[in-house]
Protein backbone atom coordinates (compact mmCIF):
# COMPACT_ATOMS: atom_id res chain seq x y z
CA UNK A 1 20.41 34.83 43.50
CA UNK A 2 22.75 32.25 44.74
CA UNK A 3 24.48 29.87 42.57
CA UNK A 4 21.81 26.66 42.94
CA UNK A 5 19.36 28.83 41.23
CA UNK A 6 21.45 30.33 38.29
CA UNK A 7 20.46 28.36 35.24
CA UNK A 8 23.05 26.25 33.84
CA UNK A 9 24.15 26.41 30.11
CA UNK A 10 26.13 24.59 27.49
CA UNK A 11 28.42 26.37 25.31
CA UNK A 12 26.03 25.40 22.13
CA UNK A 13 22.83 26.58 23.83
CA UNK A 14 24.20 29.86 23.96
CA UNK A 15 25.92 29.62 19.85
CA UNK A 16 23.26 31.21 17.06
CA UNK A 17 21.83 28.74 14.86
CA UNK A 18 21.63 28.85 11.57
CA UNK A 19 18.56 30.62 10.89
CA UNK A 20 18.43 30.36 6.81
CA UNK A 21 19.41 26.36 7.15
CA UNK A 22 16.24 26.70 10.04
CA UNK A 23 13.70 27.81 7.13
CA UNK A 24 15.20 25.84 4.54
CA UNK A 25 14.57 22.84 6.61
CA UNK A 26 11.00 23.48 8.28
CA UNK A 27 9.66 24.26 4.41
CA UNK A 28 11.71 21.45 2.80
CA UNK A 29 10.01 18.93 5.60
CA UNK A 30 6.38 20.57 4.80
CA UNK A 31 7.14 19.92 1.20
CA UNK A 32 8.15 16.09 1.99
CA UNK A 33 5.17 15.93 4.20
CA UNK A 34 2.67 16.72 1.31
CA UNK A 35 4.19 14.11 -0.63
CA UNK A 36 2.74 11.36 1.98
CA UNK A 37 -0.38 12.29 0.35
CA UNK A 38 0.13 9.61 -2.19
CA UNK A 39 0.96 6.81 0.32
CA UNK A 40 -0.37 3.46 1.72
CA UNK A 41 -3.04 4.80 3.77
CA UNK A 42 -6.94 4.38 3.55
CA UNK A 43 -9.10 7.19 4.42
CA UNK A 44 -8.65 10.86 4.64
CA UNK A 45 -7.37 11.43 8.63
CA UNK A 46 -3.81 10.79 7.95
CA UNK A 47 -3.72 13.25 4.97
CA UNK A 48 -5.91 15.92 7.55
CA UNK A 49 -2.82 15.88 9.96
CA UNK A 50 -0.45 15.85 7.19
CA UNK A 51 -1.74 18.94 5.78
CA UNK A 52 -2.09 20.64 9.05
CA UNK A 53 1.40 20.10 10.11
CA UNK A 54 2.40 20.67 7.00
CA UNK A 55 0.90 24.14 7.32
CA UNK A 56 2.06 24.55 10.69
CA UNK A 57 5.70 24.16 9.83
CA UNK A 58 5.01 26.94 6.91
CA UNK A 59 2.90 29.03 9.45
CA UNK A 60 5.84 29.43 12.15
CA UNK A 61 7.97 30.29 9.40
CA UNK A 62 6.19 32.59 8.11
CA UNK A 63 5.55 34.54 11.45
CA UNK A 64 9.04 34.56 12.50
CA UNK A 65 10.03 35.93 9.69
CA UNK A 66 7.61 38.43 10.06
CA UNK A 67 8.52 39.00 13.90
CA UNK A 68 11.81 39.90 13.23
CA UNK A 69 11.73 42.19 10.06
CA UNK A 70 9.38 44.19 12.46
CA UNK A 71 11.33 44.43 15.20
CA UNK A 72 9.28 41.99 17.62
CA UNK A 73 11.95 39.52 17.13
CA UNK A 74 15.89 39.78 17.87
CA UNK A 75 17.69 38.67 14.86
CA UNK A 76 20.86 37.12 16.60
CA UNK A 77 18.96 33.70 17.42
């Protein structure tokens, strides 16, 4: 490969997160999300996308934690 095609990173790309800040986050904004619930909307569509975001977030935690305690997942990022 010659050096126009080598992708180009920043130092922080390349850094680990923090994974347990990661979860703590997605499930802390699911939890917020549910709480829109109760807000100054009419009808039940916003609440529908709410809750299925909301169950998103938990769903891709979920299945990267189960990714990596089998294996299917590298645990340094």
């Amino acid at each position: 490969m010659s050096a126009e095609q080598d992708p180009v990173y920043a130092p922080d790309q390349l850094k680990p997160g923090n994974r347990k800040m990661a979860r703590r986050g997605a499930l802390g904004t699911a939890a917020a999300m549910l709480l829109f619930f109760w807000g100054n909307h009419e009808g039940n569509t916003e609440n529908i996308y709410l809750l299925l975001f909301a169950v998103g977030l938990v769903g891709i935690v979920i299945a990267d934690a189960l990714l990596r305690r089998n294996g299917l997942k590298p645990n340094d990022q």
